[in-house]
Protein backbone atom coordinates (compact mmCIF):
# COMPACT_ATOMS: atom_id res chain seq x y z
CA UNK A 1 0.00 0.00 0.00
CA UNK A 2 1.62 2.96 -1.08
CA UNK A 3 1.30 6.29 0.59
CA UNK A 4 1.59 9.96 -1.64
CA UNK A 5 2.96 13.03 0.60
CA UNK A 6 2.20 16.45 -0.61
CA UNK A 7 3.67 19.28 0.57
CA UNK A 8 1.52 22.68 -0.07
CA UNK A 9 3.21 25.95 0.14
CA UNK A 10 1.14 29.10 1.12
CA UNK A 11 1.95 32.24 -1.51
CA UNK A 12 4.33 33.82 0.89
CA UNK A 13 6.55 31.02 1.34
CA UNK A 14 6.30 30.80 -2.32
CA UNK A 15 7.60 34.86 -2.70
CA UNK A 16 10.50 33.66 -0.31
CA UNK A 17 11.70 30.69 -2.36
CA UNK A 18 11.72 32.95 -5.71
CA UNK A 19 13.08 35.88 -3.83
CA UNK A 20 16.28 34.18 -2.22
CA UNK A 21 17.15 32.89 -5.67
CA UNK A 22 16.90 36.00 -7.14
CA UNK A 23 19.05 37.30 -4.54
CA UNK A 24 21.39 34.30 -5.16
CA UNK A 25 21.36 35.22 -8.77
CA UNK A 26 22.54 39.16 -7.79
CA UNK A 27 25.51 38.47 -5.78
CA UNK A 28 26.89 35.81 -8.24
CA UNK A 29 26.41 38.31 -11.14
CA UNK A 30 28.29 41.02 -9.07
CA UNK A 31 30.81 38.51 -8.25
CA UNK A 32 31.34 37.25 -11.79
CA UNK A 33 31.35 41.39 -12.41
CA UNK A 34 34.19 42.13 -10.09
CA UNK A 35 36.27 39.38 -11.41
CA UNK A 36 35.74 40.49 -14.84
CA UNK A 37 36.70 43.88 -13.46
CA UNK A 38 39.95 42.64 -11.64
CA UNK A 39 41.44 40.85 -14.73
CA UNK A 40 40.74 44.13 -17.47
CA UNK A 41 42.60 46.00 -14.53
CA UNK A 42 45.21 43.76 -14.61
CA UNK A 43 45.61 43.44 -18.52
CA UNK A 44 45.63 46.96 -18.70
CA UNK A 45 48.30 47.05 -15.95
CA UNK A 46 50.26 44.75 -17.88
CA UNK A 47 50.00 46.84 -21.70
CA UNK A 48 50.41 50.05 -19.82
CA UNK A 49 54.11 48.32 -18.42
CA UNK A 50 54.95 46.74 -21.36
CA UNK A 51 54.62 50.03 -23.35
CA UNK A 52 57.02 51.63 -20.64
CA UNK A 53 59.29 48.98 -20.73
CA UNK A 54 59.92 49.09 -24.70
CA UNK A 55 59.76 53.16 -24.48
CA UNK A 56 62.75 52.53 -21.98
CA UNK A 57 64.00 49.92 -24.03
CA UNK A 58 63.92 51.96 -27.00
CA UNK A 59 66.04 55.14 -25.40
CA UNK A 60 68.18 53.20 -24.34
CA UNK A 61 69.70 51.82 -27.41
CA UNK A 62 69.13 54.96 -28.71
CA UNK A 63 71.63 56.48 -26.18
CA UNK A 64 73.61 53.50 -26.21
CA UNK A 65 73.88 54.12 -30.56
CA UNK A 66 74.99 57.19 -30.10
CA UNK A 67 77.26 56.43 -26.97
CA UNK A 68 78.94 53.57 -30.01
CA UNK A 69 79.21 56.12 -32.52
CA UNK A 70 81.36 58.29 -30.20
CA UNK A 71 83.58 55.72 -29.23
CA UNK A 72 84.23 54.88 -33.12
CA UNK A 73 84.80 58.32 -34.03
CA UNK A 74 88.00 57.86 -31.43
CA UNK A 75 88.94 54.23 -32.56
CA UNK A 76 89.50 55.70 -35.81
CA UNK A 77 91.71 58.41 -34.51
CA UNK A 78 93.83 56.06 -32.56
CA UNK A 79 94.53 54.09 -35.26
CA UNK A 80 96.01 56.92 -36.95
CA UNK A 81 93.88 56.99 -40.08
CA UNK A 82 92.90 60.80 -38.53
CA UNK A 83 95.13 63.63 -38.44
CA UNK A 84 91.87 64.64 -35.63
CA UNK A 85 88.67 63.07 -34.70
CA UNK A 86 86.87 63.02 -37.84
CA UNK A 87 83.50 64.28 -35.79
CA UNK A 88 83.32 66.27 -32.06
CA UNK A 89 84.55 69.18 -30.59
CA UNK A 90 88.16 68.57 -29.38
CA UNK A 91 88.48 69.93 -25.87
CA UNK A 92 92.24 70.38 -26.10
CA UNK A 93 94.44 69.09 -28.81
CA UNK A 94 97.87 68.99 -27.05
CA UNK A 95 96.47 66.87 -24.71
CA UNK A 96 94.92 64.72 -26.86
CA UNK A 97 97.72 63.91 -29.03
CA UNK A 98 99.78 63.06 -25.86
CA UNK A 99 97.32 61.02 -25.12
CA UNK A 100 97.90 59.39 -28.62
CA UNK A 101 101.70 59.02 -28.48
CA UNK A 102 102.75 58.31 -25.01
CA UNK A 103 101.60 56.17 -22.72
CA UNK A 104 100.34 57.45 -19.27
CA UNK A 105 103.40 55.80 -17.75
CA UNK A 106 106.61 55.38 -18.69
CA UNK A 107 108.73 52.06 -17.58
CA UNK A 108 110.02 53.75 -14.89
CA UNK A 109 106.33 54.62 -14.02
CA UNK A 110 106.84 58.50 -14.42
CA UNK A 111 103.50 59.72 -15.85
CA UNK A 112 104.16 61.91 -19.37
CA UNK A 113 100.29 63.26 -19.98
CA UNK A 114 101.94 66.16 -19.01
CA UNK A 115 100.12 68.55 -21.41
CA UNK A 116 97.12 67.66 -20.37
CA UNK A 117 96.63 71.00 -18.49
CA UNK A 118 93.31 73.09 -19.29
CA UNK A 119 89.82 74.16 -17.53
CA UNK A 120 87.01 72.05 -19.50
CA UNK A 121 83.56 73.22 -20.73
CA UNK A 122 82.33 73.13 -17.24
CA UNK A 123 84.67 74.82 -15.21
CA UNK A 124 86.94 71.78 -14.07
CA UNK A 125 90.51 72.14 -13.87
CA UNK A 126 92.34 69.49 -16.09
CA UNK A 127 95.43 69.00 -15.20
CA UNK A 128 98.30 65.99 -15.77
CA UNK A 129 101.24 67.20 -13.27
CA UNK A 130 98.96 66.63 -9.95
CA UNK A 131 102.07 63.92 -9.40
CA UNK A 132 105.02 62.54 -11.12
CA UNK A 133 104.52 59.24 -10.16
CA UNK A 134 101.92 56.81 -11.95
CA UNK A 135 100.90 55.48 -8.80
CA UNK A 136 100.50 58.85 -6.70
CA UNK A 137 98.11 60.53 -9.69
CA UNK A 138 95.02 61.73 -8.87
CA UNK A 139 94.49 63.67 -12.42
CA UNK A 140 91.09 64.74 -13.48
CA UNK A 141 92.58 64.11 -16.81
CA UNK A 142 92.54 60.08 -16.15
CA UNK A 143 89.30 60.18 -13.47
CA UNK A 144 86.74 57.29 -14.28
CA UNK A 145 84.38 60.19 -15.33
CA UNK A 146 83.92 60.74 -18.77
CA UNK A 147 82.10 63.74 -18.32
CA UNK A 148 84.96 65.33 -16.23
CA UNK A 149 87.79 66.44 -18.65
CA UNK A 150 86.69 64.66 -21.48
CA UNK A 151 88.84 64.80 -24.78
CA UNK A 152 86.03 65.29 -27.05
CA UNK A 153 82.36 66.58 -26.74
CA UNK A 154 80.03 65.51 -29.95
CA UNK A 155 76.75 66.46 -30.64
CA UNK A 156 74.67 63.14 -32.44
CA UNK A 157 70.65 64.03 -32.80
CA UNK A 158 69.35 64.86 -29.11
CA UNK A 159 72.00 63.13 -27.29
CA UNK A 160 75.60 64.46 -26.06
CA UNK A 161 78.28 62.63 -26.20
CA UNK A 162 81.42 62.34 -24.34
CA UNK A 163 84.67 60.39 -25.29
CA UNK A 164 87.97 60.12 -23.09
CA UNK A 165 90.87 58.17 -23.05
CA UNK A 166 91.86 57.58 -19.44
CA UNK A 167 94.93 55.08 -19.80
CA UNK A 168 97.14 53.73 -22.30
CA UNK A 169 99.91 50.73 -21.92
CA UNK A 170 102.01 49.39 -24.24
CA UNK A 171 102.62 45.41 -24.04
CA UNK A 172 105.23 43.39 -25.96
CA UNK A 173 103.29 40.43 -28.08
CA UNK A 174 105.32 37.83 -29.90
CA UNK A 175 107.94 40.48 -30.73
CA UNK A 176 105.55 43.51 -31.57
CA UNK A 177 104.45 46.44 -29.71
CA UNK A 178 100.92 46.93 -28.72
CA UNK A 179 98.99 50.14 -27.44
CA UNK A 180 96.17 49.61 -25.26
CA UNK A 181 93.85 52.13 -24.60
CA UNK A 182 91.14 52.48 -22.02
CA UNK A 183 88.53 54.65 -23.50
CA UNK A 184 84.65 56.04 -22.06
CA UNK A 185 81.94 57.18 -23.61
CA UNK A 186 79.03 58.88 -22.24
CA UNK A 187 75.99 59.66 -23.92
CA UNK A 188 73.11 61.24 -22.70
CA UNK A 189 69.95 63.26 -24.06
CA UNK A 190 70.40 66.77 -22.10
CA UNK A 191 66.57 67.25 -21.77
CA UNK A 192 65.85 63.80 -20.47
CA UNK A 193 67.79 62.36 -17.78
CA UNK A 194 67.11 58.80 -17.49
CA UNK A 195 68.27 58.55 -21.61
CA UNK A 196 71.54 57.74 -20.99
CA UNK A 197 74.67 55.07 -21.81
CA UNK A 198 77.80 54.70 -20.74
CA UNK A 199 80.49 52.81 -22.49
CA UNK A 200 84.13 51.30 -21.36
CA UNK A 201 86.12 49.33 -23.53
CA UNK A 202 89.91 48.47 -24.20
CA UNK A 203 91.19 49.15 -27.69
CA UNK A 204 94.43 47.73 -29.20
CA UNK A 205 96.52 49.20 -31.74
CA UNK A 206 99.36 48.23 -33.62
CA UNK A 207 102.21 50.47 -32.24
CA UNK A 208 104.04 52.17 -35.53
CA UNK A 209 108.11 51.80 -33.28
């Protein structure tokens, strides 16, 4: 003998039923809402970087083109195929071509960038007798700073550029006579700070004794 139960719901119990699964229905379409929200945030986080990141990217090699160019311009120089740096404003060209023919120290480690004494384009005062011995020099004229008594200022587009040679050595290989030069370049755009590139390299030459 089977038994049917029947359950009868009065119109306001009814209303409640529908009206918590409408309510249901609201805070899971808000919640689908504010995750839709959160992740366009975040992709728009992540184009608005990348855009910076490749604008950076992009002065950078910029500066770092023109910081190449510079150092080129010198290369050239030192290997003699230029009377003068074919491109740049020479600072001062006594020093400069004592920079070319002797080294910074002798063998008997005397320093001979001797001529190297001037005021640059900012003020500073370049000078190669601050003390006779190699080790003892504290010269602005072979400071780390390529900005600071620099041998030649070039203009390239929007960027500055500065080129110094701030030691040379010459080394003995298999029976011929090497110069070394240490050589920096700074480049830098004057109206934007952070577009800037600075370059250190050694370059050998083939000494003509």
């Amino acid at each position: 003998m089977s038994r049917n139960h029947s359950i009868s719901l009065n119109e306001g119990d009814a209303m409640a039923i529908v009206s918590n699964e409408r309510g249901f229905a609201l805070v899971l379409t808000m919640l689908f809402a504010m995750i839709a929200l959160a992740l366009t945030g975040a992709l728009l986080y992540i184009v608005t970087q990348g855009t910076k990141i490749s604008g950076i990217e992009k002065r950078y090699a910029t500066a770092l083109e023109a910081a190449r160019g510079a150092g080129a311009v010198m290369k050239n120089y030192l290997d003699g195929m230029k009377a003068n740096p074919d491109f740049g404003t020479i600072q001062n060209s006594t020093c400069l071509t004592q920079k070319n023919t002797l080294t910074a120290c002798d063998p008997d480690n005397v320093y001979q960038w001797t001529s190297c004494s001037y005021t640059d384009y900012a003020g500073n005062a370049c000078s190669g007798t601050s003390a006779t011995v190699c080790t003892a020099n504290t010269s602005l004229v072979t400071s780390s700073n390529p900005k600071v008594c620099p041998d030649v200022i070039s203009t390239l587009g929007d960027y500055k550029a500065y080129t110094k040679v701030i030691d040379s050595r010459s080394v003995k290989i298999s029976g011929q006579i090497y110069n070394f030069y240490t050589v920096m370049t700074y480049s830098e755009n004057p109206n934007i700070a952070s577009e800037s590139s600075q370059q250190t390299f050694l370059y050998r030459v083939l000494s003509g004794e």
